[in-house]
Protein backbone atom coordinates (compact mmCIF):
# COMPACT_ATOMS: atom_id res chain seq x y z
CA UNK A 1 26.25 -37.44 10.38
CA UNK A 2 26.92 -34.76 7.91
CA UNK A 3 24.45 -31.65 7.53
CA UNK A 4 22.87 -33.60 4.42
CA UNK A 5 21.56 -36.85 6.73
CA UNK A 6 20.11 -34.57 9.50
CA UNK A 7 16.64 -34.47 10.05
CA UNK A 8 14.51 -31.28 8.79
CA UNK A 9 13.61 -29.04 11.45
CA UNK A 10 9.79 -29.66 12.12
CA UNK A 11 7.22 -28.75 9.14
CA UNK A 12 9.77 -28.59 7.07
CA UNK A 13 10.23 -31.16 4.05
CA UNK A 14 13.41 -31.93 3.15
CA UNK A 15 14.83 -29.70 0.23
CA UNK A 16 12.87 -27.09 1.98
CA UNK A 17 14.68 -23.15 2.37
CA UNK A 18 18.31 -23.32 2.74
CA UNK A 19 18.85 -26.94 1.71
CA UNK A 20 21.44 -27.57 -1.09
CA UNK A 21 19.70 -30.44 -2.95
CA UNK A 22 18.85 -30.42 -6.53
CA UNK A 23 15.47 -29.50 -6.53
CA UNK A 24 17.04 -25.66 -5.32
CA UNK A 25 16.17 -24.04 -8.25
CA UNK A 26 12.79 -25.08 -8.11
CA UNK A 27 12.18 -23.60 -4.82
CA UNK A 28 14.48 -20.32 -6.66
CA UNK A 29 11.34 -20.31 -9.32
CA UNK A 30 8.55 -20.13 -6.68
CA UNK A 31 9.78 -17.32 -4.49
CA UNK A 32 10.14 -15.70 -7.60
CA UNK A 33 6.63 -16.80 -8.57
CA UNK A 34 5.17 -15.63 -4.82
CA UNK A 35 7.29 -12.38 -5.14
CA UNK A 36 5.51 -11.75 -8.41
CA UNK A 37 2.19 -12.24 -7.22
CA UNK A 38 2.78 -9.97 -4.16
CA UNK A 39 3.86 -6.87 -6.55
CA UNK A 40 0.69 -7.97 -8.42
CA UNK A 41 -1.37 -6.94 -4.94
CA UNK A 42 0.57 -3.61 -5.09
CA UNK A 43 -1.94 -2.62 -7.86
CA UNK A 44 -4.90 -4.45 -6.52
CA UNK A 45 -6.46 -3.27 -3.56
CA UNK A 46 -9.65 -4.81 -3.80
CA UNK A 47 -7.77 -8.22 -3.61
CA UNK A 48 -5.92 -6.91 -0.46
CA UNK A 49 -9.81 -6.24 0.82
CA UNK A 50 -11.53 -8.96 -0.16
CA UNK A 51 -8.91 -10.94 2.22
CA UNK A 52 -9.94 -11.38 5.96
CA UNK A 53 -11.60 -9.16 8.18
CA UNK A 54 -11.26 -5.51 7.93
CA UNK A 55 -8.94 -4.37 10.95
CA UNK A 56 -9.51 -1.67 12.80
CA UNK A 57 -8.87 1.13 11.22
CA UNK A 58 -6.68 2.48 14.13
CA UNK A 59 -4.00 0.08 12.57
CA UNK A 60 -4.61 0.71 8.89
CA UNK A 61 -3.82 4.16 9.99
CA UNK A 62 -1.01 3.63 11.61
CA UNK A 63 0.39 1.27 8.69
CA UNK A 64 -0.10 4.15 6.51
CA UNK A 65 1.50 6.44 8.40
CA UNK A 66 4.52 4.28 8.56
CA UNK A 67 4.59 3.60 4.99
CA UNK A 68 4.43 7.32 4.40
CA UNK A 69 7.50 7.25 6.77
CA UNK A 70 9.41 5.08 4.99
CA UNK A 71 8.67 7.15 1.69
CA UNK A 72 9.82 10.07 3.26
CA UNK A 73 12.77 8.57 3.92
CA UNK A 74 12.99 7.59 0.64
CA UNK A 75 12.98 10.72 -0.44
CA UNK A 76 15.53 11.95 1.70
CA UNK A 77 18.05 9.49 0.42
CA UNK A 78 17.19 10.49 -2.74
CA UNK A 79 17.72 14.29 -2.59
CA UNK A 80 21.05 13.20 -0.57
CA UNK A 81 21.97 11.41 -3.62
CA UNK A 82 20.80 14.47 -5.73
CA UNK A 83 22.84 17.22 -3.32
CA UNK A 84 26.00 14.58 -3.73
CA UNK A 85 26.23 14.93 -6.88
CA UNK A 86 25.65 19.41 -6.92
CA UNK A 87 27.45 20.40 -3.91
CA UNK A 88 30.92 18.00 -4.35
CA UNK A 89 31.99 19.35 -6.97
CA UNK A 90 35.66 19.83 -5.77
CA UNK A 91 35.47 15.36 -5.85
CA UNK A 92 36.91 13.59 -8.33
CA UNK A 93 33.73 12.47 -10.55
CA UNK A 94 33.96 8.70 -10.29
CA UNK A 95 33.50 8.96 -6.08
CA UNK A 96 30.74 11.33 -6.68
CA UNK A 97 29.00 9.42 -8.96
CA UNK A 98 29.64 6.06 -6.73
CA UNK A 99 28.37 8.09 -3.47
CA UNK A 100 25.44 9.39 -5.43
CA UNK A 101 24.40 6.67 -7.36
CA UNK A 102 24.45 4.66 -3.77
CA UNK A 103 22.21 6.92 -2.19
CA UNK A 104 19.63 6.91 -4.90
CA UNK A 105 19.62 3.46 -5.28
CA UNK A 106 19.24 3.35 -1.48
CA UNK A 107 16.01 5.39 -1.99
CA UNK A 108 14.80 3.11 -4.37
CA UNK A 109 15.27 0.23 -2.24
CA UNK A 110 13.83 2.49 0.46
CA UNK A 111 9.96 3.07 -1.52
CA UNK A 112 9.64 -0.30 -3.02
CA UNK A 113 10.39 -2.07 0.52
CA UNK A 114 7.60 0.54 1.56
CA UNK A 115 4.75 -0.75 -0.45
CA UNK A 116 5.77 -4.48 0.22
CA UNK A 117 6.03 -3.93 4.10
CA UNK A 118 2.36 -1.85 3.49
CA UNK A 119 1.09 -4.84 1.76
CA UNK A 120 2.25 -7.67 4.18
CA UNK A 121 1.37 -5.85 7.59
CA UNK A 122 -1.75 -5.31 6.20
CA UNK A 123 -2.66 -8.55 4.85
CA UNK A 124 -1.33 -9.47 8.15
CA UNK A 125 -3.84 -7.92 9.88
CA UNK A 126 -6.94 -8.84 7.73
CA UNK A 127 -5.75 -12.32 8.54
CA UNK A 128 -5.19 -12.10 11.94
CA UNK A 129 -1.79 -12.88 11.99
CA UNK A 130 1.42 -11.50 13.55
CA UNK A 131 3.12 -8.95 11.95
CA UNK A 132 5.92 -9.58 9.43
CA UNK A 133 9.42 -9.02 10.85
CA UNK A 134 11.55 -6.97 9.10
CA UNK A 135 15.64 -6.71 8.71
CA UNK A 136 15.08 -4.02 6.13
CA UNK A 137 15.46 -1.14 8.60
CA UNK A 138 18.22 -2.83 10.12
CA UNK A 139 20.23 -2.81 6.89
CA UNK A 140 18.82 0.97 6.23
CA UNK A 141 20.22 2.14 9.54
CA UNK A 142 23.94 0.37 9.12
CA UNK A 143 23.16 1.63 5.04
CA UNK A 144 22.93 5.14 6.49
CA UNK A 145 25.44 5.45 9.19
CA UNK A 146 28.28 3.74 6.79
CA UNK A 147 27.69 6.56 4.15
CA UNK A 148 27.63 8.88 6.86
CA UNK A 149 31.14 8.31 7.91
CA UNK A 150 32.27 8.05 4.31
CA UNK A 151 30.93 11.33 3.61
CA UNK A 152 32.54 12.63 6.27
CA UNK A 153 35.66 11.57 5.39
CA UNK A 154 35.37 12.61 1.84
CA UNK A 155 34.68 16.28 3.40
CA UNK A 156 37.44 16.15 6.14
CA UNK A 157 39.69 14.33 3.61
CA UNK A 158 39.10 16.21 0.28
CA UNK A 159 39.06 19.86 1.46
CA UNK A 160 35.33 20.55 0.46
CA UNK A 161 34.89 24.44 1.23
């Protein structure tokens, strides 16, 4: 029996996430359609509201303040990307742009993961279900430490100072 005749895991139809049939590009076009209509809460709060109950506001709180956390971070990665590009200048251009442009892109990634982990934790709540899981700071964290030991090596390596 190859992968094709086994039987979909439970509540899911065949074709479903991860299958290789043809109708894969349909299922392409409505994650794109749901991820649409998620950035479309970003700038409607009174949708995000309207939705459940109102949690207690303990946890709103504390989703802000880890949304705020995330931006900081953001932030952080950008004015790495920023101080990359000022304070190598003994670096041959191309890495410096490459090592800069990575760590502003980073950021990026870093405040518009923000918002959508905001929205879904709190939409989460107001519905009463679990919160989302998350690789995202996974990936940040290995992200982070791998252009930490490049850096390094660029400074050990290149004779910065």
């Amino acid at each position: 029996m190859t992968s094709r005749d086994a039987p979909s895991p439970a509540g899911q139809a065949p074709g479903g996430p991860g299958s290789d049939r043809e109708d894969a590009p349909a299922g392409r076009r409505g994650r794109w359609r749901a991820a649409r209509a998620e950035v479309g809460l970003w700038w409607a709060p009174a949708q995000v509201r309207a939705e459940g109950q109102t949690p207690d506001y303990r946890f709103s709180l504390a989703n802000e303040r880890t949304f705020l956390a995330w931006l900081r971070t953001a932030l952080a990665l950008i004015g790495g990307g920023f101080a990359v590009d000022q304070f190598l200048p003994d670096q041959d251009r191309p890495l410096r742009t490459v090592l800069a442009i990575a760590l502003l892109v980073g950021g990026a990634l870093c405040a518009l993961r923000a918002v959508n982990h905001w929205l879904r934790c709190e939409r989460a709540m107001r519905r009463g279900d679990d919160l989302p899981i998350s690789r995202f700071p996974t990936v940040l964290a290995l992200a982070v430490g791998l252009m930490s030991v490049v850096m390094v090596l660029v400074v050990a390596l290149g004779g910065v100072g």
